[in-house]
Protein backbone atom coordinates (compact mmCIF):
# COMPACT_ATOMS: atom_id res chain seq x y z
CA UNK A 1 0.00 0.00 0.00
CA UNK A 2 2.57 2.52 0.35
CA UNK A 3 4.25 1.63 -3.05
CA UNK A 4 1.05 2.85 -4.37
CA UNK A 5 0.83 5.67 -2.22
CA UNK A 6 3.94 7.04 -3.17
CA UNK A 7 4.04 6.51 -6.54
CA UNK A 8 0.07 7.74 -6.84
CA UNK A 9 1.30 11.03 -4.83
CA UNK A 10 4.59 11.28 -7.32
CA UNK A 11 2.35 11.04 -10.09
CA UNK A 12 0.01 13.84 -9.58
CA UNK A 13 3.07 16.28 -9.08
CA UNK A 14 3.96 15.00 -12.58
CA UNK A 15 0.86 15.45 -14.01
CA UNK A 16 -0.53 18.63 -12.16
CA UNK A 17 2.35 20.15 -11.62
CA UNK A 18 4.65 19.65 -14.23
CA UNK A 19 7.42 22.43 -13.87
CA UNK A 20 7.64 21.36 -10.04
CA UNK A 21 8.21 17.79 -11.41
CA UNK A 22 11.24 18.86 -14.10
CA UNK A 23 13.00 20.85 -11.24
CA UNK A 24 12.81 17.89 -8.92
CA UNK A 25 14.07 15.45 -11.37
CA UNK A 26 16.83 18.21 -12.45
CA UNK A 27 20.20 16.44 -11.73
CA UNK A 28 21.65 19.58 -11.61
CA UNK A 29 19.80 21.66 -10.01
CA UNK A 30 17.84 19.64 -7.50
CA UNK A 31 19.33 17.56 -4.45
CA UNK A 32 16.37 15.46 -4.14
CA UNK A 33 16.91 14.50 -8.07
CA UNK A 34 19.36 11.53 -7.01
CA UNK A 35 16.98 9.97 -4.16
CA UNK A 36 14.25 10.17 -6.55
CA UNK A 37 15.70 8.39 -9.41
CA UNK A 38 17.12 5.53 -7.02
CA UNK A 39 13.25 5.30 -5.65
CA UNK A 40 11.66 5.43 -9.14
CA UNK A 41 14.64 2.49 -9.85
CA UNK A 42 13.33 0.26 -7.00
CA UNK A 43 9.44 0.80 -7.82
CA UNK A 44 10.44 -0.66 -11.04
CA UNK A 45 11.70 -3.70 -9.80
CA UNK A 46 9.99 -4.39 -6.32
CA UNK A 47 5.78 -3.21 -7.70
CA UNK A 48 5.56 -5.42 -10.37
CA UNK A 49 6.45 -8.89 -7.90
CA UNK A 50 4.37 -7.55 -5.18
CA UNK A 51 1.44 -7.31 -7.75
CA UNK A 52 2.48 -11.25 -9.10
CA UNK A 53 2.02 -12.08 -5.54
CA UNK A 54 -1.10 -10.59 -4.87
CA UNK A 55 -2.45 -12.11 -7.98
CA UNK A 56 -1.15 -15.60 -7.05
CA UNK A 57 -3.02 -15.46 -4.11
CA UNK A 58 -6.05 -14.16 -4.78
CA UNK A 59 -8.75 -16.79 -4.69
């Protein structure tokens, strides 16, 4: 649950507030930019299993 809520709160800064978005993902500019590429890295890996599992499960 907080994958999603994370990635569902990251999202609408992308998508509502797009120049907020660039500046945080600005490498050189921003020193949150690093932290949120290693995050957006591990969502990519570690969401899609937890949703395999979840659908294994389900009844």
């Amino acid at each position: 649950m907080t994958w999603w809520a994370l990635l569902y709160a990251l999202s609408m800064l992308a998508r509502y507030h797009p120049g907020a978005w660039a500046a945080a993902i600005d490498v050189n500019r921003s020193e949150h930019a690093t932290a949120l590429e290693q995050l957006l890295a591990e969502a990519v890996s570690t969401v899609p299993a937890l949703v395999l599992e979840v659908l294994r499960t389900a009844p």
